[in-house]
N, C-alpha and C. Protein backbone atom coordinates (compact mmCIF):
# COMPACT_ATOMS: atom_id res chain seq x y z
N UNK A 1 235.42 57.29 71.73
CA UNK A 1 235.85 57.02 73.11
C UNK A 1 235.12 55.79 73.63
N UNK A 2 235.60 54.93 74.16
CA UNK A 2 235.31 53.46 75.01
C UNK A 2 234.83 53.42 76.23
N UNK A 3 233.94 53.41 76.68
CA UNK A 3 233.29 53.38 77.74
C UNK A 3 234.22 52.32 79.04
N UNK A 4 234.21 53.16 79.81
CA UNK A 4 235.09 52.40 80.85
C UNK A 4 234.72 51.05 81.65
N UNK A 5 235.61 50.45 81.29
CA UNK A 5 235.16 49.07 81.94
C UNK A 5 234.80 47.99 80.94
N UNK A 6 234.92 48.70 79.26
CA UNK A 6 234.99 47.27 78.74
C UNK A 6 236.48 47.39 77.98
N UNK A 7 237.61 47.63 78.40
CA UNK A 7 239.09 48.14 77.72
C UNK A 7 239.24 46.91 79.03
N UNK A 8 240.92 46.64 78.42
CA UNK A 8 241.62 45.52 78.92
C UNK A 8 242.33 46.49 79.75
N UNK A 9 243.24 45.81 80.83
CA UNK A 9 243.75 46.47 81.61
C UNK A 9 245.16 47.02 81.20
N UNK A 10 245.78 46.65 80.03
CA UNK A 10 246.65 47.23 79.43
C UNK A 10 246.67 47.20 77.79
N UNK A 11 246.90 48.01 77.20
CA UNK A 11 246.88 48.41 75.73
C UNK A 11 248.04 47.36 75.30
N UNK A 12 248.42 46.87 73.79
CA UNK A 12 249.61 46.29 73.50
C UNK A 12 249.98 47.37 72.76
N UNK A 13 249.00 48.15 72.28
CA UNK A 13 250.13 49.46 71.04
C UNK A 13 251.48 49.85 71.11
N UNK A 14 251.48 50.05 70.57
CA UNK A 14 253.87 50.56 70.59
C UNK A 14 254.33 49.78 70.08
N UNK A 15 255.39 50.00 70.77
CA UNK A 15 256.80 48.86 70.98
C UNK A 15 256.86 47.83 71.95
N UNK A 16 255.57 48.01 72.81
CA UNK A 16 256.39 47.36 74.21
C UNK A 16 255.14 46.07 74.27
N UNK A 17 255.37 45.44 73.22
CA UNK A 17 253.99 44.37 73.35
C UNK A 17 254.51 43.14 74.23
N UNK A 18 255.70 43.08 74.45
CA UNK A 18 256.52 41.84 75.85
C UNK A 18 255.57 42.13 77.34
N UNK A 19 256.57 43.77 77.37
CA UNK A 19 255.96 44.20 78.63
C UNK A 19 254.13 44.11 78.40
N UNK A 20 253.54 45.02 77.78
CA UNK A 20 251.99 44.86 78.37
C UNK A 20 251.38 43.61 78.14
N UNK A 21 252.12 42.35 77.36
CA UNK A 21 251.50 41.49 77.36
C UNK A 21 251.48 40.48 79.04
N UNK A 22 252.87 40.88 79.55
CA UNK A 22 253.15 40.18 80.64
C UNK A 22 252.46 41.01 81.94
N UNK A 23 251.88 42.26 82.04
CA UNK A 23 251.67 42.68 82.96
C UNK A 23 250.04 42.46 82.80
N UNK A 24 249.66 42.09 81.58
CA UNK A 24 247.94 42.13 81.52
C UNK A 24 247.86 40.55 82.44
N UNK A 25 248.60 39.59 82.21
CA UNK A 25 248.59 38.17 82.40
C UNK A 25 248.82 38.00 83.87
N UNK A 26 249.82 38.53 84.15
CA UNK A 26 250.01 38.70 85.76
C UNK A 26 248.71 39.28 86.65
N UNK A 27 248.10 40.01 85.84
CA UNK A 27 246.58 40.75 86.33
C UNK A 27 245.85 39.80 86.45
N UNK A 28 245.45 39.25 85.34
CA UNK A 28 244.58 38.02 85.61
C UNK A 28 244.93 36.87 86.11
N UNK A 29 245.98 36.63 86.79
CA UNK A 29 246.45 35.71 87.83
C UNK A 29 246.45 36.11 88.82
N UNK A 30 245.63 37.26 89.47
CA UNK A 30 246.21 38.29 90.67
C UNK A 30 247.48 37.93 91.41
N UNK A 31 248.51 38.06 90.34
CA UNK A 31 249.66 38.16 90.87
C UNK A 31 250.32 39.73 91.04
N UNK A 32 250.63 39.73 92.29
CA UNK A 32 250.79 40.82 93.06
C UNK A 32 252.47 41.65 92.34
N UNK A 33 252.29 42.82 91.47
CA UNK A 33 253.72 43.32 91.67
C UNK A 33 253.57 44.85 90.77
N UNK A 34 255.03 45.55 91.15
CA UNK A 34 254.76 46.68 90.97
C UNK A 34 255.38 47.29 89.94
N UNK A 35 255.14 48.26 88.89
CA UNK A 35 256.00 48.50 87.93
C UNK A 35 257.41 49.82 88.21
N UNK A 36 257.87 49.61 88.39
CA UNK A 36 259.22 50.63 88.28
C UNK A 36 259.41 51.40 87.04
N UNK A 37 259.32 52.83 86.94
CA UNK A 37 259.74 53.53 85.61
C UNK A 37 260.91 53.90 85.85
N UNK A 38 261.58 54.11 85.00
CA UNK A 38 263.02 55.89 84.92
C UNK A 38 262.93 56.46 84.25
N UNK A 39 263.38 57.51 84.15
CA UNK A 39 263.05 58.20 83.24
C UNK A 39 264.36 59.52 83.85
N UNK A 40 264.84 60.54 82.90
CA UNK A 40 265.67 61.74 83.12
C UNK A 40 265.58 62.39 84.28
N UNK A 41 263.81 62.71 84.68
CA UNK A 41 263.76 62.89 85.72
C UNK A 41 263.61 62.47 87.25
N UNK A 42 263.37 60.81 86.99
CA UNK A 42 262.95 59.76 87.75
C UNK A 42 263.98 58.72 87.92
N UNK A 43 265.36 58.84 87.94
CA UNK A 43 266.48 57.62 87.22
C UNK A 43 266.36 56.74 88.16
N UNK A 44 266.33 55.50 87.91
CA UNK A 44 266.57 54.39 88.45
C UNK A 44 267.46 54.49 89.82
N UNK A 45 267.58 53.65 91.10
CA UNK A 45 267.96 53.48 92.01
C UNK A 45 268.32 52.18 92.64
N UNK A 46 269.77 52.02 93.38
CA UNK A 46 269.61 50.70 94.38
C UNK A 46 268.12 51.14 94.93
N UNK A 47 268.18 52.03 95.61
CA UNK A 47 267.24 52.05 96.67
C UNK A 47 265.84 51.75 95.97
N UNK A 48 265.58 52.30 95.28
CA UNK A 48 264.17 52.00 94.85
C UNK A 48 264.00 50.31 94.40
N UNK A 49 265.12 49.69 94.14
CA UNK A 49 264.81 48.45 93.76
C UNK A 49 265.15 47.34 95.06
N UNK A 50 266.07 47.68 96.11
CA UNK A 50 267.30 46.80 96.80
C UNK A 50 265.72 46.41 97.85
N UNK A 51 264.67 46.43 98.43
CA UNK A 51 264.02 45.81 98.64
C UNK A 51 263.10 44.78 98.32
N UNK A 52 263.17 44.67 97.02
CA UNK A 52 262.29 43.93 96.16
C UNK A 52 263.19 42.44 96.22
N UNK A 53 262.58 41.12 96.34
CA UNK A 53 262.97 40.22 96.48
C UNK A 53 263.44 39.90 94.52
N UNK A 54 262.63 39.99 93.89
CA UNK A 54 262.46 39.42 92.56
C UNK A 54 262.45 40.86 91.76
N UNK A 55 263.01 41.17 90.58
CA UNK A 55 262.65 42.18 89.40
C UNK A 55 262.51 41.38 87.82
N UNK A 56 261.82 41.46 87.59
CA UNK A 56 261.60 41.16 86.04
C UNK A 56 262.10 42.20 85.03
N UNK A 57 262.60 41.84 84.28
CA UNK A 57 263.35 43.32 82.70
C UNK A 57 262.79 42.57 81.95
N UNK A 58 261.57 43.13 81.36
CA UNK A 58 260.77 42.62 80.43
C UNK A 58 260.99 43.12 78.73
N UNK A 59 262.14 42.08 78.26
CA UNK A 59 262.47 43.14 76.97
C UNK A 59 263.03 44.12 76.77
N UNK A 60 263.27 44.37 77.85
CA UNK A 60 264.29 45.70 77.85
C UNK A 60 265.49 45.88 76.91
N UNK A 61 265.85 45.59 76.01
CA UNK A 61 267.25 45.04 75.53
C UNK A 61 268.16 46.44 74.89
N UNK A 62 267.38 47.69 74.83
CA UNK A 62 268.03 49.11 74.97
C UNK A 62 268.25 49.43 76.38
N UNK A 63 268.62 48.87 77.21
CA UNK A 63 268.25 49.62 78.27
C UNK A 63 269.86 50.04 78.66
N UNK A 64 269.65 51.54 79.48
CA UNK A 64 271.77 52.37 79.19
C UNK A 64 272.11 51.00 80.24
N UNK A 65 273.45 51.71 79.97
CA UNK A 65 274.39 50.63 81.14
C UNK A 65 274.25 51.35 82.20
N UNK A 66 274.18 52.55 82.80
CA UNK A 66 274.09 52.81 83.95
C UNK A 66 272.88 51.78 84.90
N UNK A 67 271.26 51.70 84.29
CA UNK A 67 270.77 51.03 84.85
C UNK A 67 271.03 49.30 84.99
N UNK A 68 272.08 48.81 84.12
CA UNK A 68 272.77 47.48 84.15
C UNK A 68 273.03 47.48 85.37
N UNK A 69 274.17 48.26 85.45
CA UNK A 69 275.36 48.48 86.53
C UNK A 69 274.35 48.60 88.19
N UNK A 70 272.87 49.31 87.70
CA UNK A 70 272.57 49.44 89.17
C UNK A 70 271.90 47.63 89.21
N UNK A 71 270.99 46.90 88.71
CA UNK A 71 270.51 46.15 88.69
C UNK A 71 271.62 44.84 89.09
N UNK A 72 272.76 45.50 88.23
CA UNK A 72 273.82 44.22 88.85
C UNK A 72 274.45 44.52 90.57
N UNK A 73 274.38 45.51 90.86
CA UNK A 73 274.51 45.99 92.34
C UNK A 73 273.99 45.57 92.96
N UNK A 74 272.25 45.28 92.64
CA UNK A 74 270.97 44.66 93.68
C UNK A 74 271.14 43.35 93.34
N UNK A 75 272.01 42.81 92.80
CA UNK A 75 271.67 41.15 92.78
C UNK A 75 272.80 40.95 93.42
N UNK A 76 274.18 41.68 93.66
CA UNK A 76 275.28 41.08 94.84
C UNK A 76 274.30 41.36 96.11
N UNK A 77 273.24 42.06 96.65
CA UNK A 77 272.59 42.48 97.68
C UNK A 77 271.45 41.19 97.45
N UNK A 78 271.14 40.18 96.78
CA UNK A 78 270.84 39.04 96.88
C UNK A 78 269.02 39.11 96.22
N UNK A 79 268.97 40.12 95.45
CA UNK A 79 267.69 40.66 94.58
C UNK A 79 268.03 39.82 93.34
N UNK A 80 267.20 38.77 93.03
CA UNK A 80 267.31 37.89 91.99
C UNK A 80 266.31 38.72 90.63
N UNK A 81 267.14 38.49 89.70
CA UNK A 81 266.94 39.53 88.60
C UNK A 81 266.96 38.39 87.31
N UNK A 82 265.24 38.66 86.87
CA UNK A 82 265.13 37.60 85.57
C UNK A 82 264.82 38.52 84.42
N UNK A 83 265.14 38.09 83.39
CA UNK A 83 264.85 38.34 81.91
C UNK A 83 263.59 37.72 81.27
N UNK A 84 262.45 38.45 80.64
CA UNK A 84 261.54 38.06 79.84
C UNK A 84 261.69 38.37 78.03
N UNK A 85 262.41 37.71 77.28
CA UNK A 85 262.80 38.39 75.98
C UNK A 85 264.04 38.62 75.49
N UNK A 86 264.04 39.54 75.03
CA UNK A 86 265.50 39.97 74.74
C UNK A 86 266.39 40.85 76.34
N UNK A 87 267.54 40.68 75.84
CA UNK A 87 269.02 40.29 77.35
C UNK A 87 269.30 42.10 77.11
N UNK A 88 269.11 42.65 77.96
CA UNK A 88 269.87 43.70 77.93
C UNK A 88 271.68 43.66 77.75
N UNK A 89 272.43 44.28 77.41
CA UNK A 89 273.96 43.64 76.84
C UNK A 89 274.61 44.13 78.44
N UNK A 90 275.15 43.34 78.58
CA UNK A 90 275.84 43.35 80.05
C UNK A 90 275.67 43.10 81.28
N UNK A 91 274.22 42.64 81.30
CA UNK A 91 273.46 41.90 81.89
C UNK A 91 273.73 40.79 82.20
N UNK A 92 273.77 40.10 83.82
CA UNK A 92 274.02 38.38 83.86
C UNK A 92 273.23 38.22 84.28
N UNK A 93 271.79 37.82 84.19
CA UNK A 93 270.36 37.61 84.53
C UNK A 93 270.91 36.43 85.84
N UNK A 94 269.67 35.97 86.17
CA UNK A 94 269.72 34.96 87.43
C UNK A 94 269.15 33.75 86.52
N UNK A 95 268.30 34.41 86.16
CA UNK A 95 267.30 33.45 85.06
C UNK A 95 266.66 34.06 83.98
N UNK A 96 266.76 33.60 82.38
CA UNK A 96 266.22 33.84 81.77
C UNK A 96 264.86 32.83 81.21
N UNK A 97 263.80 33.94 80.80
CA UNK A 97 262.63 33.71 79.74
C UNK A 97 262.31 34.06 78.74
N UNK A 98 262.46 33.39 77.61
CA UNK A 98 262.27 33.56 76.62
C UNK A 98 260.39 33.71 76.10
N UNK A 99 260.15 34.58 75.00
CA UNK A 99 258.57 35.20 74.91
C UNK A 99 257.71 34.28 74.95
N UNK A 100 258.39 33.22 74.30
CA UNK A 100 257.59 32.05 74.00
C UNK A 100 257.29 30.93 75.51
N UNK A 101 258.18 31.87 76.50
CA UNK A 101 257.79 30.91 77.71
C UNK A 101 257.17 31.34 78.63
N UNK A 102 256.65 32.51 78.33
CA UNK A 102 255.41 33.51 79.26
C UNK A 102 255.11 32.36 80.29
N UNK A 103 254.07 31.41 80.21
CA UNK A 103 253.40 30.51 81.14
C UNK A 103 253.96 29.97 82.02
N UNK A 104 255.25 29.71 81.63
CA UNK A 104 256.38 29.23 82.68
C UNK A 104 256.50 30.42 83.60
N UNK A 105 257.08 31.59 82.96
CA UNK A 105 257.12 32.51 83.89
C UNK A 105 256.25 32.89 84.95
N UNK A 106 254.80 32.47 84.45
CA UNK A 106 253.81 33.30 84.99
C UNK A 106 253.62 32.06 86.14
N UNK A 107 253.57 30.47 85.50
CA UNK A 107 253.34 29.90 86.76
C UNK A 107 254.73 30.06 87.92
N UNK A 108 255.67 30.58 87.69
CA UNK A 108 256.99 30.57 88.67
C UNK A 108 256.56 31.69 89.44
N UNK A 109 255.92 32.70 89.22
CA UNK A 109 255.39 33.76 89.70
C UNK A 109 254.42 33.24 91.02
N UNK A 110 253.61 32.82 90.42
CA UNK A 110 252.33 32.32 91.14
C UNK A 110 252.73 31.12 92.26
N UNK A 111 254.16 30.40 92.06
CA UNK A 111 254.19 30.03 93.45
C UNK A 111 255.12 30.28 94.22
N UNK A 112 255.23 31.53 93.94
CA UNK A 112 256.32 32.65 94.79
C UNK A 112 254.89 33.01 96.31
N UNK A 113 255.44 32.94 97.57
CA UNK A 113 254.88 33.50 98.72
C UNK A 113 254.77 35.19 98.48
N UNK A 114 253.37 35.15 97.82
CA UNK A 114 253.75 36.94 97.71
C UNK A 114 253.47 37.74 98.86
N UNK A 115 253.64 38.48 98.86
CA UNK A 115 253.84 40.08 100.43
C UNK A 115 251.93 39.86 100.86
N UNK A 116 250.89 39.86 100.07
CA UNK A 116 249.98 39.49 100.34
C UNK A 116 249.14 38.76 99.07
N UNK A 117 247.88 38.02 99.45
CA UNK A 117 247.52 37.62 98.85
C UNK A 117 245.65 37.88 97.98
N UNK A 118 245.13 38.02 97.37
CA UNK A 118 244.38 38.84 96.89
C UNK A 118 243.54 38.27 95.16
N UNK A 119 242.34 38.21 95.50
CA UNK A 119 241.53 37.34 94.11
C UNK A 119 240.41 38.48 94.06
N UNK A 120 241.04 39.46 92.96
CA UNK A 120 239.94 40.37 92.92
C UNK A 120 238.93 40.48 91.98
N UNK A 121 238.75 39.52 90.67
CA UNK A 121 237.39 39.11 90.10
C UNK A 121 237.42 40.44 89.22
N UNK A 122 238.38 41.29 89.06
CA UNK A 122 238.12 42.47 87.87
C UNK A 122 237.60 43.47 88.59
N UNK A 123 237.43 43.50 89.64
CA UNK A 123 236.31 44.36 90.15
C UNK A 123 237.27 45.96 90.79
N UNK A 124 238.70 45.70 91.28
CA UNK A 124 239.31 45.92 91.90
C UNK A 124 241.00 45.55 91.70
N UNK A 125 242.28 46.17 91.98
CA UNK A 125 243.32 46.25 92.02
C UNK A 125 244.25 47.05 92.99
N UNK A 126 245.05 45.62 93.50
CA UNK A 126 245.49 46.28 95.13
C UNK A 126 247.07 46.15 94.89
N UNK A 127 247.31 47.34 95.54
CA UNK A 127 249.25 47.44 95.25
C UNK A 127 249.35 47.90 97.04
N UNK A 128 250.66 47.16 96.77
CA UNK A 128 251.50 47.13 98.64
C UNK A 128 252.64 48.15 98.33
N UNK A 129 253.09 48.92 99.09
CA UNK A 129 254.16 49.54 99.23
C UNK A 129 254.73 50.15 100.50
N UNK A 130 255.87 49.07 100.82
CA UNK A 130 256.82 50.00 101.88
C UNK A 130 256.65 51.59 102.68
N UNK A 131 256.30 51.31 103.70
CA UNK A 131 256.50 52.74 104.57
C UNK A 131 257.51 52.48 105.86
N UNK A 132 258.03 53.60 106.56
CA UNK A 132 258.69 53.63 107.45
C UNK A 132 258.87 52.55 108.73
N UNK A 133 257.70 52.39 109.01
CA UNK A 133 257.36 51.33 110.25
C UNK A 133 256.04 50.33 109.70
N UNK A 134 255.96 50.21 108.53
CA UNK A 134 254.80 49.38 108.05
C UNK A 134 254.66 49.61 106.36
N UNK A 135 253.41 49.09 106.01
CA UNK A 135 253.18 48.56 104.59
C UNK A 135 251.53 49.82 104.54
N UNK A 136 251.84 49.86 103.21
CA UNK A 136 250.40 50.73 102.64
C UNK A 136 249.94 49.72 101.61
N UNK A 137 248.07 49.84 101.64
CA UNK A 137 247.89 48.96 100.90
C UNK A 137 246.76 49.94 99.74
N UNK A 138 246.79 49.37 98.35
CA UNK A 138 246.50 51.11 97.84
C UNK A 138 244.78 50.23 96.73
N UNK A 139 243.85 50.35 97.27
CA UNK A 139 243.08 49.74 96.10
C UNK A 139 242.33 50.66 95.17
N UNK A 140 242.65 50.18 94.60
CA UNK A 140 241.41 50.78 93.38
C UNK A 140 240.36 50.18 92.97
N UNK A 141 239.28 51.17 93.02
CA UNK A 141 238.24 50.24 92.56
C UNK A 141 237.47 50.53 90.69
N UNK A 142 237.75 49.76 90.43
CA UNK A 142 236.78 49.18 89.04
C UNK A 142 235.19 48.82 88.87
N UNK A 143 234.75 49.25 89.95
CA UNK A 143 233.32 48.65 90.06
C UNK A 143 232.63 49.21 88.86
N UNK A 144 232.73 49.66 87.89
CA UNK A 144 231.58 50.34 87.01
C UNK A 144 230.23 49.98 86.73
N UNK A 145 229.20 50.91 87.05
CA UNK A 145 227.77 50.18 87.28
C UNK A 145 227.35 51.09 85.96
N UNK A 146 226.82 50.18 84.95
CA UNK A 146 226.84 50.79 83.14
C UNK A 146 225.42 51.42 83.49
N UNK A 147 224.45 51.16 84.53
CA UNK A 147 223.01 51.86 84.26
C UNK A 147 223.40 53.42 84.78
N UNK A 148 224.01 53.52 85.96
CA UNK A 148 224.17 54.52 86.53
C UNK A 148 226.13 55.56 86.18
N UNK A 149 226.37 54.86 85.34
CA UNK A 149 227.88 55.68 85.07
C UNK A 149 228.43 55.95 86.50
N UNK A 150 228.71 54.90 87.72
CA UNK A 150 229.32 55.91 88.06
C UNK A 150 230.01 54.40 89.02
N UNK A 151 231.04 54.61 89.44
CA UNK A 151 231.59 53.56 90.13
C UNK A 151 231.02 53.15 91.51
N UNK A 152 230.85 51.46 91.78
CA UNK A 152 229.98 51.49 92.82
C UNK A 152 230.94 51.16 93.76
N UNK A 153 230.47 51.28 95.31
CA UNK A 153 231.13 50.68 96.44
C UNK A 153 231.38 49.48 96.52
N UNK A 154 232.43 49.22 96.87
CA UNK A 154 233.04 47.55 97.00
C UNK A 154 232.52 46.68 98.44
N UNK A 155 231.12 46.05 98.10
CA UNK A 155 231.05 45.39 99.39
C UNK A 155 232.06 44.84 100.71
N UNK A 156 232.65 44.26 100.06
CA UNK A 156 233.87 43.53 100.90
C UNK A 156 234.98 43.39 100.01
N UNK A 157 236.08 43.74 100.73
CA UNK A 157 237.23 43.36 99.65
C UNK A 157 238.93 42.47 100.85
N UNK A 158 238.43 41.12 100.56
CA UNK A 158 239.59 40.77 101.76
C UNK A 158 241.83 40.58 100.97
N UNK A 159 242.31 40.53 101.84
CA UNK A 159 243.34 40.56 101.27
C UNK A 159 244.39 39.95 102.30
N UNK A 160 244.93 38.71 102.10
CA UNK A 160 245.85 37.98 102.53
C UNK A 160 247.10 38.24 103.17
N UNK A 161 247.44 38.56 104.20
CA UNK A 161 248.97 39.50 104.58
C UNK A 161 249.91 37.81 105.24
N UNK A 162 250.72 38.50 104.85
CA UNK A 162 252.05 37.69 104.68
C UNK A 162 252.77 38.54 105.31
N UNK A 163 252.71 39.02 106.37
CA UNK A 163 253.53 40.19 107.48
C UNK A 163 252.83 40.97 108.52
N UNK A 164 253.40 40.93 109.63
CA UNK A 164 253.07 41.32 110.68
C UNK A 164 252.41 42.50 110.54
N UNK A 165 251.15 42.77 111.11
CA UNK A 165 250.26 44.17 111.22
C UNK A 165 249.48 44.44 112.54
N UNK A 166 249.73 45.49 113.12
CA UNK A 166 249.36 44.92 114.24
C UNK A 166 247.48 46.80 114.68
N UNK A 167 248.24 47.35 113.46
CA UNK A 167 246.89 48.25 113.54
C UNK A 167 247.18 48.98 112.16
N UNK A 168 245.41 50.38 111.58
CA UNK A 168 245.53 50.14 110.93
C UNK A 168 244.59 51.63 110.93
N UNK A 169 244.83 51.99 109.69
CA UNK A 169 244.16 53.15 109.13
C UNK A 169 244.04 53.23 108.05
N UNK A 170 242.91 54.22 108.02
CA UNK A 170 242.01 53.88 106.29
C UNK A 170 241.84 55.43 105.98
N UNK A 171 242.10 56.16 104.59
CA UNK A 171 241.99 56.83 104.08
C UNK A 171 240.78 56.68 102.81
N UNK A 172 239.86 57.72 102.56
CA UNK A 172 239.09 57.30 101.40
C UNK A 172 239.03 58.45 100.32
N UNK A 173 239.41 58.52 98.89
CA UNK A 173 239.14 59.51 97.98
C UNK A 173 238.50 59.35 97.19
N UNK A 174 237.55 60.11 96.88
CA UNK A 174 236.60 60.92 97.71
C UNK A 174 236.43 60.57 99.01
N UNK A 175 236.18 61.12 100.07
CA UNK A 175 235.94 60.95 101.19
C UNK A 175 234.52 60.00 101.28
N UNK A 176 234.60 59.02 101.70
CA UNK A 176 233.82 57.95 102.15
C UNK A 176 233.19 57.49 103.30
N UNK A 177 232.47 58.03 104.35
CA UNK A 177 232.53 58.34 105.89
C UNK A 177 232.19 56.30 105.91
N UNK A 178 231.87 55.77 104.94
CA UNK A 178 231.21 54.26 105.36
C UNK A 178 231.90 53.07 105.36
N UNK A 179 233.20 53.64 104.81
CA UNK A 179 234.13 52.67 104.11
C UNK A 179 235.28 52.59 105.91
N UNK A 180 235.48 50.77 105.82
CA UNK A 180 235.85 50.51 107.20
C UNK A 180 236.84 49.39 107.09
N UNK A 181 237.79 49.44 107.70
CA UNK A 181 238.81 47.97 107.72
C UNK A 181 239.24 47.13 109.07
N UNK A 182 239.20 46.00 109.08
CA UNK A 182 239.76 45.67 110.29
C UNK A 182 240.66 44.29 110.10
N UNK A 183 241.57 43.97 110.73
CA UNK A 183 242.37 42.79 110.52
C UNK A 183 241.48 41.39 111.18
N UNK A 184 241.36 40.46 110.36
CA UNK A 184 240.72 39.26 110.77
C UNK A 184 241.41 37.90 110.54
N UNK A 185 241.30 37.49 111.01
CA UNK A 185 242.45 36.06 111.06
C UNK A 185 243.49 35.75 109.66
N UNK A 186 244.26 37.23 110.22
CA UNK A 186 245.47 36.69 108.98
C UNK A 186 245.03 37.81 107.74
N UNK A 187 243.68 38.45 107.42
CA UNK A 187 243.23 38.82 106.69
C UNK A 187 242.81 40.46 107.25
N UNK A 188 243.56 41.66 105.82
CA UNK A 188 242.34 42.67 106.09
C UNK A 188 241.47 42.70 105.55
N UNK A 189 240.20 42.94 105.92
CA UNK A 189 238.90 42.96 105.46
C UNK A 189 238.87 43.89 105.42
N UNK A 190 238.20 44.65 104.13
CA UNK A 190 237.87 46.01 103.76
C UNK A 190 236.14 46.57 103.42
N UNK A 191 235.34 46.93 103.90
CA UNK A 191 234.20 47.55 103.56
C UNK A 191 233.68 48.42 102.99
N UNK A 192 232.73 48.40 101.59
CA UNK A 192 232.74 49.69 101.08
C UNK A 192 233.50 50.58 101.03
N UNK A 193 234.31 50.00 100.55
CA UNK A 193 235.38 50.59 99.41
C UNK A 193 235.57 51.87 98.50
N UNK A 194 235.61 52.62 98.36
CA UNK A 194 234.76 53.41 97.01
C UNK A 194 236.03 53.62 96.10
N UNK A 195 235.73 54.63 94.82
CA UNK A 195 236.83 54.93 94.87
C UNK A 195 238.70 54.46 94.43
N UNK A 196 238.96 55.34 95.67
CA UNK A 196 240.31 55.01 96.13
C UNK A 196 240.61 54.93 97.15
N UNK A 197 241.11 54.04 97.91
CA UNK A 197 241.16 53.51 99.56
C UNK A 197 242.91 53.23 99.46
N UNK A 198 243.14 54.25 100.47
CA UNK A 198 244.38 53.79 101.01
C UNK A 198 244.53 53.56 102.63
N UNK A 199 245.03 52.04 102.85
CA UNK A 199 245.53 51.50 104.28
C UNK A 199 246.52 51.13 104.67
N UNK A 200 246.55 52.29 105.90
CA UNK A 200 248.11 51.96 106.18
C UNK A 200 248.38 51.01 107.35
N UNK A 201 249.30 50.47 107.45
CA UNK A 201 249.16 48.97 108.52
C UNK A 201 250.62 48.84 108.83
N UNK A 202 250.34 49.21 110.70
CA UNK A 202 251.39 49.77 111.27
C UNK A 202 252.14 47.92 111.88
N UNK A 203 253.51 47.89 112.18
CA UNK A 203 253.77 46.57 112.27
C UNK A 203 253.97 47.23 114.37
């Protein structure tokens, strides 16, 4: 067993060495995005996708036609839909990338205006997601301190918003009585961190 904190943030084992190669790379660009599964019990949706400005199908090239058919639904709804690899069959991408053009992809990524903005140094990993009247912002922390085994508090952790917030609440798991957020010019600032910190940020 590997002691946590010296493993990469995604494995390549399997089949799916497109996908984890492109989602480890996007990590270390802190480029901001979220992965979508389906599965029998989880099937794919307009809805789960028809907000997302951009989707990537990374290799997908088994993928059924039902999820074609929904993906081609969200791009008449104006959700631009690119290919990394092999073309799923029935698929009319917006844009394709071929494996060998990862860097292209990754810099087209990087000067996309993302939902927020965020340089977390390994230490930490922050995901945004849609709520009713506002955005949740979900971090995790990576701090691993190797003398003491045990994850440390995140001094400060700021994060770039690209959307209106106008207040804000902080959840901590484990419960954290020290851990504090407040919006600062354009920016939430987060304090001692621990953990898992979720903030929700009402518009």
């Amino acid at each position: 067993m590997e002691e946590l904190g010296r493993q990469g943030a995604f494995s390549c084992d399997g089949d799916f060495d497109n996908f984890f190669r492109l989602i480890q790379h996007m990590s270390d660009k802190d480029i901001v995005y979220n992965v979508i599964f389906e599965s029998p019990d989880e099937p794919l949706t307009v809805e789960k996708i028809s907000g997302y400005k951009q989707v990537i199908v990374p290799d997908a090239f088994n993928m059924q036609e039902s999820t074609v058919e929904i993906l081609k639904s969200c791009q008449e709804t104006g959700v631009e839909v690119f290919t990394f690899g092999r073309i799923p069959r029935g698929l009319d991408p917006d844009k394709t990338y071929q494996t060998e053009e990862e860097n292209v992809l990754i810099h087209m990524l990087r000067m996309q205006t993302m939902v927020i903005g965020v340089q977390s140094d390994g230490k930490y990993g922050v995901a945004v997601h849609q709520k009713d009247n506002g955005k949740v912002l979900h971090i995790v922390n990576y701090n691993y301190n190797e003398e003491t085994h045990k994850i440390d508090t995140l001094p400060e952790v700021r994060v770039k918003l690209n959307y209106p917030c106008d207040e804000l609440r902080i959840a901590e798991f484990p419960d954290n009585n020290s851990a504090e957020a407040e919006i600062k010019d354009g920016e939430i600032v987060v304090r001692n961190a621990g953990i898992y910190t979720v903030i929700e940020c009402r518009e």
